[in-house]
N, C-alpha and C. Protein backbone atom coordinates (compact mmCIF):
# COMPACT_ATOMS: atom_id res chain seq x y z
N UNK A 1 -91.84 52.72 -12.96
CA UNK A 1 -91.53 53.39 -11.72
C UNK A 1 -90.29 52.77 -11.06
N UNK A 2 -90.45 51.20 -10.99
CA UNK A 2 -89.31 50.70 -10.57
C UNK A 2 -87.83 51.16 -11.11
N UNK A 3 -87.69 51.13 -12.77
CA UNK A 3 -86.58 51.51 -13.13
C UNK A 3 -86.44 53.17 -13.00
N UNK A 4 -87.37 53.55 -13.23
CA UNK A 4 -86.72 55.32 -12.56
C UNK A 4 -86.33 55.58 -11.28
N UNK A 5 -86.64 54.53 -10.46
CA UNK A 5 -86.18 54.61 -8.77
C UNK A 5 -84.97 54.22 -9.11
N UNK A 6 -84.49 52.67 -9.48
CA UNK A 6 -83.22 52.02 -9.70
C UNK A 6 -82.24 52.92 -10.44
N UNK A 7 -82.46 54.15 -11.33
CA UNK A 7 -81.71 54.84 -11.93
C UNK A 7 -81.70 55.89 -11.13
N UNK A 8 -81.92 56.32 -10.16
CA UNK A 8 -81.95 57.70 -9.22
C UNK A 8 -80.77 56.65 -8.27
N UNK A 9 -81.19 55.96 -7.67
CA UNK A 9 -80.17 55.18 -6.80
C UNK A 9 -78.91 54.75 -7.54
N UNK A 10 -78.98 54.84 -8.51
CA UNK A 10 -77.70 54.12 -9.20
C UNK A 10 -76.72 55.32 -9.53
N UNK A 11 -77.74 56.11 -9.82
CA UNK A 11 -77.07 58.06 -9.88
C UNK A 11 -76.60 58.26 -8.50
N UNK A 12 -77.03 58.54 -7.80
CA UNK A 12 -76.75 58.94 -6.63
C UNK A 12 -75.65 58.21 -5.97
N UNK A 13 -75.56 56.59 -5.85
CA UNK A 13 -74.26 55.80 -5.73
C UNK A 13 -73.28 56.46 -6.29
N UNK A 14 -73.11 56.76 -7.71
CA UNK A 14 -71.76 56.73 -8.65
C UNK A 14 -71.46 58.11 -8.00
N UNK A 15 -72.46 58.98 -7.86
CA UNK A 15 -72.26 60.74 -7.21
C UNK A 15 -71.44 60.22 -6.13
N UNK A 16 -72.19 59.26 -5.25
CA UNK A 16 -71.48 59.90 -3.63
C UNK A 16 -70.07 58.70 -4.01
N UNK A 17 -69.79 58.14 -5.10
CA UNK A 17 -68.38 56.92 -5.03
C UNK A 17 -67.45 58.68 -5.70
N UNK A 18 -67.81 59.31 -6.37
CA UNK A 18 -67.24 60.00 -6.80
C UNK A 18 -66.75 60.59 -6.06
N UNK A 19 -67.33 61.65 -5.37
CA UNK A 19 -67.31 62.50 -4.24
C UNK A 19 -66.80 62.16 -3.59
N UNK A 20 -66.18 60.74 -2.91
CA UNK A 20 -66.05 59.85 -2.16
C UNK A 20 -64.18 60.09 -2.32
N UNK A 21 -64.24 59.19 -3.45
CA UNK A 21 -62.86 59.32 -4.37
C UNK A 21 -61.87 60.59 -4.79
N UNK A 22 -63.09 61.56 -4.74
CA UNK A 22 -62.22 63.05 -4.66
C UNK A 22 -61.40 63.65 -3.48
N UNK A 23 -61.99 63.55 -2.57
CA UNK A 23 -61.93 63.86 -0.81
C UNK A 23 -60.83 63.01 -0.64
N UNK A 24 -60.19 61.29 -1.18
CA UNK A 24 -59.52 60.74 -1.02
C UNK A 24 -58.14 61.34 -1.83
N UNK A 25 -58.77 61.97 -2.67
CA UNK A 25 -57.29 62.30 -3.91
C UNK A 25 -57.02 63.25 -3.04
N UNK A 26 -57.81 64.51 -2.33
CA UNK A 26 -57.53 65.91 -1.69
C UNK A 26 -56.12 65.51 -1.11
N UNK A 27 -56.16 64.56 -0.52
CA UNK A 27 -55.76 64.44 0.71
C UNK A 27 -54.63 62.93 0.79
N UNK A 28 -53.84 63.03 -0.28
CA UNK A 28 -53.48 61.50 -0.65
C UNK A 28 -52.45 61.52 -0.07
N UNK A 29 -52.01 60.72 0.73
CA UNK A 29 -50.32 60.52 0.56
C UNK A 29 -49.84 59.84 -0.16
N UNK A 30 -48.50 60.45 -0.64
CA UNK A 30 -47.82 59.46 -1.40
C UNK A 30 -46.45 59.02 -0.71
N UNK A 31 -46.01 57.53 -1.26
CA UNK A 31 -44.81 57.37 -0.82
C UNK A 31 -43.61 57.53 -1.60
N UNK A 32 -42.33 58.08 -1.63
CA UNK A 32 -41.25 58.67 -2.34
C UNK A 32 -40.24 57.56 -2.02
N UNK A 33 -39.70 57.15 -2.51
CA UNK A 33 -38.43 56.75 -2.58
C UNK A 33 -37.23 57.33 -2.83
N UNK A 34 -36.56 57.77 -1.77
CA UNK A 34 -35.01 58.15 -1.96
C UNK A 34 -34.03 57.64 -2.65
N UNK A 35 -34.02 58.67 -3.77
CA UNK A 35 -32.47 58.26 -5.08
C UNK A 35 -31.36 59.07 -4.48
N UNK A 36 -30.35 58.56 -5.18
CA UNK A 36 -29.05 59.12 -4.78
C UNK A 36 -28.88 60.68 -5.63
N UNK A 37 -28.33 61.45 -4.76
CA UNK A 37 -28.38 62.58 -4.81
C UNK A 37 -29.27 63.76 -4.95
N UNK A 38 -30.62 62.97 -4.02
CA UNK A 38 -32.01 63.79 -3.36
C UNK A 38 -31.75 64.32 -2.47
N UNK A 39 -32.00 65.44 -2.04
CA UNK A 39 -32.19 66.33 -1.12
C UNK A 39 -33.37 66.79 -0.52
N UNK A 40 -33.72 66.99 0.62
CA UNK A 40 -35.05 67.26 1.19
C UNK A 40 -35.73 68.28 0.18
N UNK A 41 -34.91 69.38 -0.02
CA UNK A 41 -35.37 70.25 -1.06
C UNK A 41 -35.97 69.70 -1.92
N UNK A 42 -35.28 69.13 -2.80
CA UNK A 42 -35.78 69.17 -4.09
C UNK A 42 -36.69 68.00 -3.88
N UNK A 43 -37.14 67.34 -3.05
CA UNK A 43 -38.17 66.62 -2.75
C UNK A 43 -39.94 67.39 -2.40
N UNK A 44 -39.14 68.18 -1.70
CA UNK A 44 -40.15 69.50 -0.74
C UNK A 44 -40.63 69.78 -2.37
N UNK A 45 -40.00 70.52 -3.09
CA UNK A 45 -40.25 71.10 -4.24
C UNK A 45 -41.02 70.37 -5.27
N UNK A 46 -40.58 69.48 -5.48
CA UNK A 46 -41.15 68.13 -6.50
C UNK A 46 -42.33 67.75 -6.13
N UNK A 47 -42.98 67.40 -4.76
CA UNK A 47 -44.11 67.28 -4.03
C UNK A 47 -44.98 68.83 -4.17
N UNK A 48 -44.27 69.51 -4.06
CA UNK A 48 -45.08 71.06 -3.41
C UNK A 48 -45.32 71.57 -2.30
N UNK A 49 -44.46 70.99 -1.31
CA UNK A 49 -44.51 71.13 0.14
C UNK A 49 -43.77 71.95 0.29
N UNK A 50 -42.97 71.65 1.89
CA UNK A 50 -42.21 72.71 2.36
C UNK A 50 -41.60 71.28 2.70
N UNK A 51 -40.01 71.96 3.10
CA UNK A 51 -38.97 71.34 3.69
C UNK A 51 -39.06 70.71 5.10
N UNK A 52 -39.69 71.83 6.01
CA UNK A 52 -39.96 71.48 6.92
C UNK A 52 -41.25 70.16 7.08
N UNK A 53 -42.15 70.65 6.28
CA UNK A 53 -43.16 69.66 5.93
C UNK A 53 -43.02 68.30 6.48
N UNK A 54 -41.90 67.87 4.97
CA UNK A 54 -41.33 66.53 4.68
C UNK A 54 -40.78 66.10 5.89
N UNK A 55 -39.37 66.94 6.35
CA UNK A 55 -39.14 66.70 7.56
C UNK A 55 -39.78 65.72 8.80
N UNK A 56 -40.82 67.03 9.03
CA UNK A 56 -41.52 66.15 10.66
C UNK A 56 -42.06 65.65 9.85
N UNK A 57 -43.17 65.17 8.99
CA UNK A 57 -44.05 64.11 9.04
C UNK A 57 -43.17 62.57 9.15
N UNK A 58 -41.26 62.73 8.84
CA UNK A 58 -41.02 62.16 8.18
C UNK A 58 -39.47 61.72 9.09
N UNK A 59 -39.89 62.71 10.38
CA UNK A 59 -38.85 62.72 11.65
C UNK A 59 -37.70 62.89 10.90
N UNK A 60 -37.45 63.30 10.26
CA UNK A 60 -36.23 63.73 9.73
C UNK A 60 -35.33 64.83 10.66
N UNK A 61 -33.80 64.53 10.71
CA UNK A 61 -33.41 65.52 11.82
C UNK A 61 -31.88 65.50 11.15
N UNK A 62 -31.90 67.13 10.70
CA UNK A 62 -30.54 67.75 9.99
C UNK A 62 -30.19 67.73 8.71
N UNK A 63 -31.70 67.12 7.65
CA UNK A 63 -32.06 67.11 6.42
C UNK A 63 -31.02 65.65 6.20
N UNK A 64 -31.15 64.75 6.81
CA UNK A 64 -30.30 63.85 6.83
C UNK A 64 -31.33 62.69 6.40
N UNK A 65 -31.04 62.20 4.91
CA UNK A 65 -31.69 61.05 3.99
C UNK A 65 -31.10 60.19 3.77
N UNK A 66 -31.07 59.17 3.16
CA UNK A 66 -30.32 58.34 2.53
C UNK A 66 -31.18 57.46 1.45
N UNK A 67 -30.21 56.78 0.20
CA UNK A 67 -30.76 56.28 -1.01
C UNK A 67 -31.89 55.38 -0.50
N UNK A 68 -33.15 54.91 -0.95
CA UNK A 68 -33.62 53.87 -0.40
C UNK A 68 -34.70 54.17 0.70
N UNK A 69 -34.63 55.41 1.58
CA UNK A 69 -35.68 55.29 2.55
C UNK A 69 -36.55 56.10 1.80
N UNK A 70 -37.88 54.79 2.57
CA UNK A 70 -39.21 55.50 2.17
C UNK A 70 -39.59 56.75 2.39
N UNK A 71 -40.02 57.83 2.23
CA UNK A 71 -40.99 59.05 2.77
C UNK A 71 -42.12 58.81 2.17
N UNK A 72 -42.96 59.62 3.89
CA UNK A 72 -44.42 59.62 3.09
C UNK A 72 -44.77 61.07 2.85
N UNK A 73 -45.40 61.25 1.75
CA UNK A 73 -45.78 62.56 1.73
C UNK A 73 -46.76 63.14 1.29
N UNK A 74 -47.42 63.72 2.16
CA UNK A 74 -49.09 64.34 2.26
C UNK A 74 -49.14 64.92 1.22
N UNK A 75 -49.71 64.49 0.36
CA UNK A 75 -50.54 66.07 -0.99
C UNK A 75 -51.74 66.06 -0.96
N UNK A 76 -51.77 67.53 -0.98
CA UNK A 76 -53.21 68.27 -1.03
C UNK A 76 -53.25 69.08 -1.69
N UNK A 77 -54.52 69.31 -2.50
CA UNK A 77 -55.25 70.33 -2.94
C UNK A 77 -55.21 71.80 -2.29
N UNK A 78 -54.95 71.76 -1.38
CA UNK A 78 -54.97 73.04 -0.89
C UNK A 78 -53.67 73.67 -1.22
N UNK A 79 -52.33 73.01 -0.80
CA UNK A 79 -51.12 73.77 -1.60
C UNK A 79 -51.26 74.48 -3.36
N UNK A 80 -51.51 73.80 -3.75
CA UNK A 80 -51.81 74.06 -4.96
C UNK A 80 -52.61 75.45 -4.81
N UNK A 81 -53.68 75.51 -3.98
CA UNK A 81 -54.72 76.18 -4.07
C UNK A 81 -54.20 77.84 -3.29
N UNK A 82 -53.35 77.74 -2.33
CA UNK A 82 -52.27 78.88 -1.62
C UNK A 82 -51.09 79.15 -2.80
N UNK A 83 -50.57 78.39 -3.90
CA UNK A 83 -49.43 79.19 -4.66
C UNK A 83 -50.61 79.69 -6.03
N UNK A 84 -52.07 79.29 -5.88
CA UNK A 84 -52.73 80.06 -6.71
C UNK A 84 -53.00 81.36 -6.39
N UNK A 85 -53.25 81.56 -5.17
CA UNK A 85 -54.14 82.95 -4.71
C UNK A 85 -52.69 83.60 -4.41
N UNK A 86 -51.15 83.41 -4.01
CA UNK A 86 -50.28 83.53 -4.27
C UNK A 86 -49.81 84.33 -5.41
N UNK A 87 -49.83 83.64 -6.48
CA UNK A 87 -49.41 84.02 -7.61
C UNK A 87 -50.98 84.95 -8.05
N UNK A 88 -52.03 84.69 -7.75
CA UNK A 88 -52.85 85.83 -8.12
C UNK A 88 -52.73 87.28 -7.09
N UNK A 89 -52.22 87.01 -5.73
CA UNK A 89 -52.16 88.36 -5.04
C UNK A 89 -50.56 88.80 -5.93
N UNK A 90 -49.78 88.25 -6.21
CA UNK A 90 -48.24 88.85 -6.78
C UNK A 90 -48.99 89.78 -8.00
N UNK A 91 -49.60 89.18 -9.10
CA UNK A 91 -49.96 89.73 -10.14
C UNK A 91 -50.62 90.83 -10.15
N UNK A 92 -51.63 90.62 -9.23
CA UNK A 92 -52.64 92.06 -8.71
C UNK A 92 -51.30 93.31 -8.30
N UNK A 93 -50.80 92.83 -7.36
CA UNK A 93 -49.87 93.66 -6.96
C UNK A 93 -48.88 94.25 -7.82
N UNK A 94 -48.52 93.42 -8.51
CA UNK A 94 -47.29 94.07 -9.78
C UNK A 94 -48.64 94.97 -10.92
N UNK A 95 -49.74 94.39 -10.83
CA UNK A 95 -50.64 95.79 -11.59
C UNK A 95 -50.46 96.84 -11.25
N UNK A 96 -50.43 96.88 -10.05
CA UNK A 96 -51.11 98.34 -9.24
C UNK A 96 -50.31 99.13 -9.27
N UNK A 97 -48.81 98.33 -9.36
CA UNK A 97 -47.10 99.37 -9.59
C UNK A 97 -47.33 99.28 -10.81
N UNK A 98 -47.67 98.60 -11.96
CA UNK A 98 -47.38 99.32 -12.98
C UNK A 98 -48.33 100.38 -13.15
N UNK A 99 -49.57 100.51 -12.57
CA UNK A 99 -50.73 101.81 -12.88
C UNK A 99 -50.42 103.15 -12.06
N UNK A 100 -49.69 102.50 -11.20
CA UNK A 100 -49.01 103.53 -10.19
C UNK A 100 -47.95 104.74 -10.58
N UNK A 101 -46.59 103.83 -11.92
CA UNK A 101 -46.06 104.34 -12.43
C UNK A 101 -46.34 104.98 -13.49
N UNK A 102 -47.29 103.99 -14.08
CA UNK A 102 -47.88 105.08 -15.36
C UNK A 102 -48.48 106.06 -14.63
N UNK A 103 -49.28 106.75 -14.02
CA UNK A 103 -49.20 108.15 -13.73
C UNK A 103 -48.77 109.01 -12.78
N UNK A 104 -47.08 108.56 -12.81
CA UNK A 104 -46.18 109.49 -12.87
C UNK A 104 -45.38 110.21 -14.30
N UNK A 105 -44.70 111.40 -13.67
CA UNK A 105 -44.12 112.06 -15.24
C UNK A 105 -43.21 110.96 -15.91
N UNK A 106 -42.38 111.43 -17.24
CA UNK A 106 -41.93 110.28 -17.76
C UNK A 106 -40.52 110.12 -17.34
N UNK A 107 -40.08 111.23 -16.82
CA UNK A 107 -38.82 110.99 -15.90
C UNK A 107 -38.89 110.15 -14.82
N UNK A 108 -39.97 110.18 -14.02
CA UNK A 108 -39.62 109.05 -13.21
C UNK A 108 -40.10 107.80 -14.01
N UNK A 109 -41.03 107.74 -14.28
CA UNK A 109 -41.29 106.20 -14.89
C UNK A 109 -39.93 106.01 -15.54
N UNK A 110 -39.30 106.36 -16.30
CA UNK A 110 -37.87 105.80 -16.72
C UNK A 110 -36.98 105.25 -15.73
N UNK A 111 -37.11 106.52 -14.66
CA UNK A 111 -36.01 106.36 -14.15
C UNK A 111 -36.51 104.96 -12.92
N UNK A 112 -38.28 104.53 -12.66
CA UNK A 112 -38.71 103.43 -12.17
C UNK A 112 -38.58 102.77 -13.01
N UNK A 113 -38.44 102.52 -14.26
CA UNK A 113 -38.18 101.13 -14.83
C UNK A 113 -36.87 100.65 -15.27
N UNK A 114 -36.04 101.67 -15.39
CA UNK A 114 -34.55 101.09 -15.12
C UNK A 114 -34.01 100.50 -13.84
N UNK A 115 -34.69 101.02 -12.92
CA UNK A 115 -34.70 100.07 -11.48
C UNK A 115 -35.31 99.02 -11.36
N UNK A 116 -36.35 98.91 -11.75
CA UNK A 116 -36.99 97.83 -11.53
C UNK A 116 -36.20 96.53 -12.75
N UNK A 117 -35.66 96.98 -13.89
CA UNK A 117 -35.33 96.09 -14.42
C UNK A 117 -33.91 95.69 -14.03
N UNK A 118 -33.25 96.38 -13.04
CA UNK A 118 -32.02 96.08 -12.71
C UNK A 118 -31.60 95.39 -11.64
N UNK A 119 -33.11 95.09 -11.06
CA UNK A 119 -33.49 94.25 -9.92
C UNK A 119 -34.38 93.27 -9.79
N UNK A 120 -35.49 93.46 -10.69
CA UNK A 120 -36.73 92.61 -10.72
C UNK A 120 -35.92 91.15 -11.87
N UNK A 121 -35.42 91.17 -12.36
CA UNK A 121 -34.76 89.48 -13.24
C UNK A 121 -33.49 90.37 -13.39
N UNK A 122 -32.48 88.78 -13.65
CA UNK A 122 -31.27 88.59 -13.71
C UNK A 122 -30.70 88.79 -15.05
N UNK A 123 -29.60 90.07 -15.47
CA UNK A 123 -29.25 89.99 -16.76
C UNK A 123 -28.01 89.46 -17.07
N UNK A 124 -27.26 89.48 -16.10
CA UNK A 124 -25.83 88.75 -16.21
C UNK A 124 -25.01 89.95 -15.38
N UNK A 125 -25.46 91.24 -16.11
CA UNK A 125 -24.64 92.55 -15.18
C UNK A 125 -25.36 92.82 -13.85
N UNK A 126 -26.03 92.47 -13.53
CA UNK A 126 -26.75 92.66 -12.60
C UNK A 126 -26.78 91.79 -11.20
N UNK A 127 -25.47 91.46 -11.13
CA UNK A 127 -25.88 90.42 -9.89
C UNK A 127 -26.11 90.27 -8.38
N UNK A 128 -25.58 91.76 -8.28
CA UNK A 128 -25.48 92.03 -6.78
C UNK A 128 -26.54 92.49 -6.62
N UNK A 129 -26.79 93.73 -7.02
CA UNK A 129 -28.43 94.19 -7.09
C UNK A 129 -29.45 93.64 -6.99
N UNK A 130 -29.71 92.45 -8.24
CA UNK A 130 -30.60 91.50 -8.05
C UNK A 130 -30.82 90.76 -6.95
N UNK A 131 -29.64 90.12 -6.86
CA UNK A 131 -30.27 88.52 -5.67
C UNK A 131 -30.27 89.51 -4.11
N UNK A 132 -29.84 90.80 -4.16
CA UNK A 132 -29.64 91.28 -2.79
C UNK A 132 -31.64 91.99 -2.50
N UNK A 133 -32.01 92.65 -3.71
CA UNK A 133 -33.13 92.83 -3.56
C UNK A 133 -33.74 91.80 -3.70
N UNK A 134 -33.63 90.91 -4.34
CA UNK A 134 -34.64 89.91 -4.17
C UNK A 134 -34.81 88.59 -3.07
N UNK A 135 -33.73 89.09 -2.39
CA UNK A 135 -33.43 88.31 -1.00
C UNK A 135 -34.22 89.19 -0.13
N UNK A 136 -33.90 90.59 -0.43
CA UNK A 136 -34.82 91.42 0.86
C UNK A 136 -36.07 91.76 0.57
N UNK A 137 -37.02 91.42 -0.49
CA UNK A 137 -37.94 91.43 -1.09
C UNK A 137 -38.78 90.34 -0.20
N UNK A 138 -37.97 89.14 -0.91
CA UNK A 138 -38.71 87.86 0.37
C UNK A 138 -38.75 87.30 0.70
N UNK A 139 -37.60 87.59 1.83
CA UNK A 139 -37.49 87.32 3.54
C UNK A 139 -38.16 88.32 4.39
N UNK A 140 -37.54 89.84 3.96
CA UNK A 140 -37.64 90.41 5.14
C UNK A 140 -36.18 91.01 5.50
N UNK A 141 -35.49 90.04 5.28
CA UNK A 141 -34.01 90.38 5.77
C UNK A 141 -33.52 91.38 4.68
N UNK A 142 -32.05 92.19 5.53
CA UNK A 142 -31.95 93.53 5.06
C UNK A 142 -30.86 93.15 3.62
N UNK A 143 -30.58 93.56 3.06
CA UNK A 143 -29.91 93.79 1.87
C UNK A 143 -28.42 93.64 2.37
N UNK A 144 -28.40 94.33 3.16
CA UNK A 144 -26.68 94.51 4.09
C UNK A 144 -26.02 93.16 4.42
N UNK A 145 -27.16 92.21 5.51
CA UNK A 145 -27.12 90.88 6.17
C UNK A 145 -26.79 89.94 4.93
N UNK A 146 -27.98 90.12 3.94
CA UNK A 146 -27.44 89.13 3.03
C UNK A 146 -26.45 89.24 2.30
N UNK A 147 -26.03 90.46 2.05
CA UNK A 147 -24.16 90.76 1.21
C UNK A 147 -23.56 90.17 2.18
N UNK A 148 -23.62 90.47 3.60
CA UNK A 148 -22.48 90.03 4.28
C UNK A 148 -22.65 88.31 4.66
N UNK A 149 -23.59 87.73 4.15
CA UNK A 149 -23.43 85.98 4.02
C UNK A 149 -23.12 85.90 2.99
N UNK A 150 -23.55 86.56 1.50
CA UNK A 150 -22.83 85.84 0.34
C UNK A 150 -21.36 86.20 0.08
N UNK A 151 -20.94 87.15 0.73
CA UNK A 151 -19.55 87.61 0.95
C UNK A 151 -18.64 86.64 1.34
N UNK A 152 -19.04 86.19 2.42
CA UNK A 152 -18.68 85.30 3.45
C UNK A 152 -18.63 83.63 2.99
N UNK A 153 -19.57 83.20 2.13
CA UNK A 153 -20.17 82.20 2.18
C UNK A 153 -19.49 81.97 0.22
N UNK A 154 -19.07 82.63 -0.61
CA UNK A 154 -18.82 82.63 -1.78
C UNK A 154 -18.04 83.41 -2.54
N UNK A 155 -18.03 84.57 -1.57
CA UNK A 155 -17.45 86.42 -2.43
C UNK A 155 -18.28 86.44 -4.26
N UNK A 156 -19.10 86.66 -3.76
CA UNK A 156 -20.22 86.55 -4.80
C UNK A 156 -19.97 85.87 -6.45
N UNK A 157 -19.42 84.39 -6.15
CA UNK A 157 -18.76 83.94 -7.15
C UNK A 157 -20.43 82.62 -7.37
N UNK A 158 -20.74 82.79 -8.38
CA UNK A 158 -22.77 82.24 -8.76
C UNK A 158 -22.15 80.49 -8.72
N UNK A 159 -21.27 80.22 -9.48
CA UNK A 159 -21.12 79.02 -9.49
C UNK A 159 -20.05 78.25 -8.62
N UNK A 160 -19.53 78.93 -7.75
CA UNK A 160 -18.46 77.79 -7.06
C UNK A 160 -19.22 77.30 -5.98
N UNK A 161 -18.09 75.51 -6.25
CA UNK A 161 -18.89 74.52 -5.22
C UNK A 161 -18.02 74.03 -4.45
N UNK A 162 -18.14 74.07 -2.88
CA UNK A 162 -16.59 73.72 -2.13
C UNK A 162 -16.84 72.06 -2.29
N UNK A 163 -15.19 71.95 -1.98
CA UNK A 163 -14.90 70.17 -2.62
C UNK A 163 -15.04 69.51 -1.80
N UNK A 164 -15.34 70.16 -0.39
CA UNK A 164 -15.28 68.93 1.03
C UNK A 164 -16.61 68.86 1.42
N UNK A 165 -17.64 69.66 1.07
CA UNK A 165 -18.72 69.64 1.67
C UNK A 165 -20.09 69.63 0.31
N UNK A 166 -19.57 69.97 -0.93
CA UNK A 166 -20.48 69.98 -2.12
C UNK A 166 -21.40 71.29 -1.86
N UNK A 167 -21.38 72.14 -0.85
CA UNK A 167 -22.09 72.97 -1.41
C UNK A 167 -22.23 73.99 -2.19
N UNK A 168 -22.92 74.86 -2.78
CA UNK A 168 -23.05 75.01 -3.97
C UNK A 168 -23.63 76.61 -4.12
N UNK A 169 -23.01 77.55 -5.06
CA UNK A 169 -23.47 78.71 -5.18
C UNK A 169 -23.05 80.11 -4.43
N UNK A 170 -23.96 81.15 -4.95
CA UNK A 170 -23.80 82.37 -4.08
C UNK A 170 -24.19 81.84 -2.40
N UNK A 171 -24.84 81.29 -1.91
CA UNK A 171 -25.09 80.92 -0.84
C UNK A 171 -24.42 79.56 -0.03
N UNK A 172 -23.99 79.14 -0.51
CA UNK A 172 -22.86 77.27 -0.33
C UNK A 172 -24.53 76.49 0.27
N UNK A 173 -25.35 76.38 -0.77
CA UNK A 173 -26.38 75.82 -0.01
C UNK A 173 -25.99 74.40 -0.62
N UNK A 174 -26.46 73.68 0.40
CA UNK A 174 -26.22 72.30 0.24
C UNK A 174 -26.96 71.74 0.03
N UNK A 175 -28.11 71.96 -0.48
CA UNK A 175 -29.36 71.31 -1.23
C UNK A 175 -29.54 71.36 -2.28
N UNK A 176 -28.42 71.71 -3.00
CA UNK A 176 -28.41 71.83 -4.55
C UNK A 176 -27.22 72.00 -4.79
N UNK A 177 -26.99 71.27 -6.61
CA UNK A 177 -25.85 70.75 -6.71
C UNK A 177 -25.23 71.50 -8.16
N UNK A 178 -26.29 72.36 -8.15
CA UNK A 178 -26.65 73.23 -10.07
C UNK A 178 -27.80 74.41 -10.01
N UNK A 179 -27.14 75.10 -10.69
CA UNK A 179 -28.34 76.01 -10.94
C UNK A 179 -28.02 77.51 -11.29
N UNK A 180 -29.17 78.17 -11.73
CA UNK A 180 -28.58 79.85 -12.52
C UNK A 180 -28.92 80.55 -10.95
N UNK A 181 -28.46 81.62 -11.23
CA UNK A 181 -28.54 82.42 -10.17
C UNK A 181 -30.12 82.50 -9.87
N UNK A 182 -31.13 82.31 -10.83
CA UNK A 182 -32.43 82.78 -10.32
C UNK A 182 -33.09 81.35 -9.37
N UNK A 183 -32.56 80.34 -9.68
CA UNK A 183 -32.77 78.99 -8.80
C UNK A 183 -32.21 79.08 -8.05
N UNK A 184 -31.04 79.45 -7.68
CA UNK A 184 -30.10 79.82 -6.33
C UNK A 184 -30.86 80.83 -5.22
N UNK A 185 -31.60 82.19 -5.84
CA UNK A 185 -32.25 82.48 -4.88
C UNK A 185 -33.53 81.69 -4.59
N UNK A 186 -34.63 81.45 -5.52
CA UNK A 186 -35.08 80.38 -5.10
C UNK A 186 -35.10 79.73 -4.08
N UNK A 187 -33.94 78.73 -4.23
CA UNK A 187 -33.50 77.71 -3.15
C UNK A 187 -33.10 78.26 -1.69
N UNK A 188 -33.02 79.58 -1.92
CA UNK A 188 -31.98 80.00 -0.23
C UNK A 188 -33.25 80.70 -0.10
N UNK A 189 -34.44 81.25 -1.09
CA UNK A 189 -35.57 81.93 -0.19
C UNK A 189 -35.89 80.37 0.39
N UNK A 190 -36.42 79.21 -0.03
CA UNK A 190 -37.28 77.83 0.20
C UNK A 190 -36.26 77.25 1.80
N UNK A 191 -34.77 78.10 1.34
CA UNK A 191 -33.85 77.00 2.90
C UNK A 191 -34.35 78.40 3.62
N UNK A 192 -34.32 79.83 3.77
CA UNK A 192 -34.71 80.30 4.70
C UNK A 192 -36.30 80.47 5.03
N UNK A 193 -37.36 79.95 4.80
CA UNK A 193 -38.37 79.87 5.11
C UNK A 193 -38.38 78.40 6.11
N UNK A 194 -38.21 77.24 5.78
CA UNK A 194 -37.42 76.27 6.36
C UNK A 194 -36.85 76.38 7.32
N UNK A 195 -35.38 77.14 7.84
CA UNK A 195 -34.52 76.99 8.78
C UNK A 195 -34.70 78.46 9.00
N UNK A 196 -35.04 79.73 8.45
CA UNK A 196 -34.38 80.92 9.12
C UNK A 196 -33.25 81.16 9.10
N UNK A 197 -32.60 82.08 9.74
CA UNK A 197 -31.54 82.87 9.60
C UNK A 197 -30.29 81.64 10.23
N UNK A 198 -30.73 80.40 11.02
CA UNK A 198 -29.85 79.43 11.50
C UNK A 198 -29.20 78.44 9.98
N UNK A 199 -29.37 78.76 8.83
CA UNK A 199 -29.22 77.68 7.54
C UNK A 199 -27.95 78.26 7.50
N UNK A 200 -27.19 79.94 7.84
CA UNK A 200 -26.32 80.48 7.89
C UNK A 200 -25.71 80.58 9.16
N UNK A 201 -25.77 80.20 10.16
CA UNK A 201 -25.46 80.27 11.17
C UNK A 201 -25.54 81.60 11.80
N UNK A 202 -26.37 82.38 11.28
CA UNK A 202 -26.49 83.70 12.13
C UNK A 202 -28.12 83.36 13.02
């Protein structure tokens, strides 16, 4: 009797050290060390946070880092757990357009999937189309607004980087130093969720 008590208690310890230890991982911070040529971004990103995130926990003011300082940075289970149901509401949703289109006639379904492929990924001919719908896809912002910043901001040239300030791309974002056009929007959806329509000065 004694040892079946001592083995219920000894179970139940390792349960609640476990349980214990999980709740601690949920919720871990970690500390980052700033390398040269980190950017809040690609920190935000590397963690799974947001820009802003890193930021305040981290009083950061004007995405202004340097080599060497510590950040701390909260990870949780739950981010992970929002770009799951995320990426499961996107998928549901891209079903329902494709069941949607299949029963239409076959003229339009053609004529919906030559659109959609001339906008939904990047083929090389496709560049205005693309990053303009997929800027107004998701932000919110109109198709028009964003021609007239990448106009402004690049004349829709994917890879030039100005020499006085390093920034970089269809957008001159300065949180990145490389990248194809589909990381470029990326990065300017992640800086306008972040800053809003002020990352451009509008």
């Amino acid at each position: 009797m004694k040892k079946l008590v001592s083995t219920i208690v000894t179970t139940l310890a390792a349960a609640a050290g476990l349980l214990f230890a999980g709740v601690l991982n949920a919720n871990a911070d970690s500390t980052y060390t700033v390398k040269s040529g980190d950017s809040v971004w690609a920190i935000a990103q590397k963690f799974n946070t947001t820009i802003n995130h890193v930021e305040t926990t981290n009083n950061i003011k004007g995405h202004y880092i340097l080599p060497g300082q510590k950040l701390s940075i909260k990870t949780s289970s739950t981010s992970s757990d929002n770009n799951a149901s995320s990426t499961t509401s996107n998928t549901t949703s891209s079903s329902a357009s494709t069941t949607s289109s299949s029963s239409t006639s076959n003229a339009t379904t053609t004529s919906t999937s030559s659109t959609d492929s001339t906008t939904s990924s990047y083929t090389g001919s496709n560049l205005k189309s693309y990053v303009l719908s997929q800027m107004q896809s998701r932000t919110g912002v109109s198709a028009s607004t964003w021609n007239t910043i990448i106009t402004r901001e690049s004349n829709w040239q994917p890879y030039v980087r100005n020499s006085s300030s390093g920034a970089y791309g269809l957008f001159q974002n300065m949180h990145i130093s490389s990248g194809s056009v589909e990381e470029q929007v990326n990065a300017a959806v992640a800086l306008y969720e972040a800053q809003g329509m002020a990352a451009w000065a509008l």
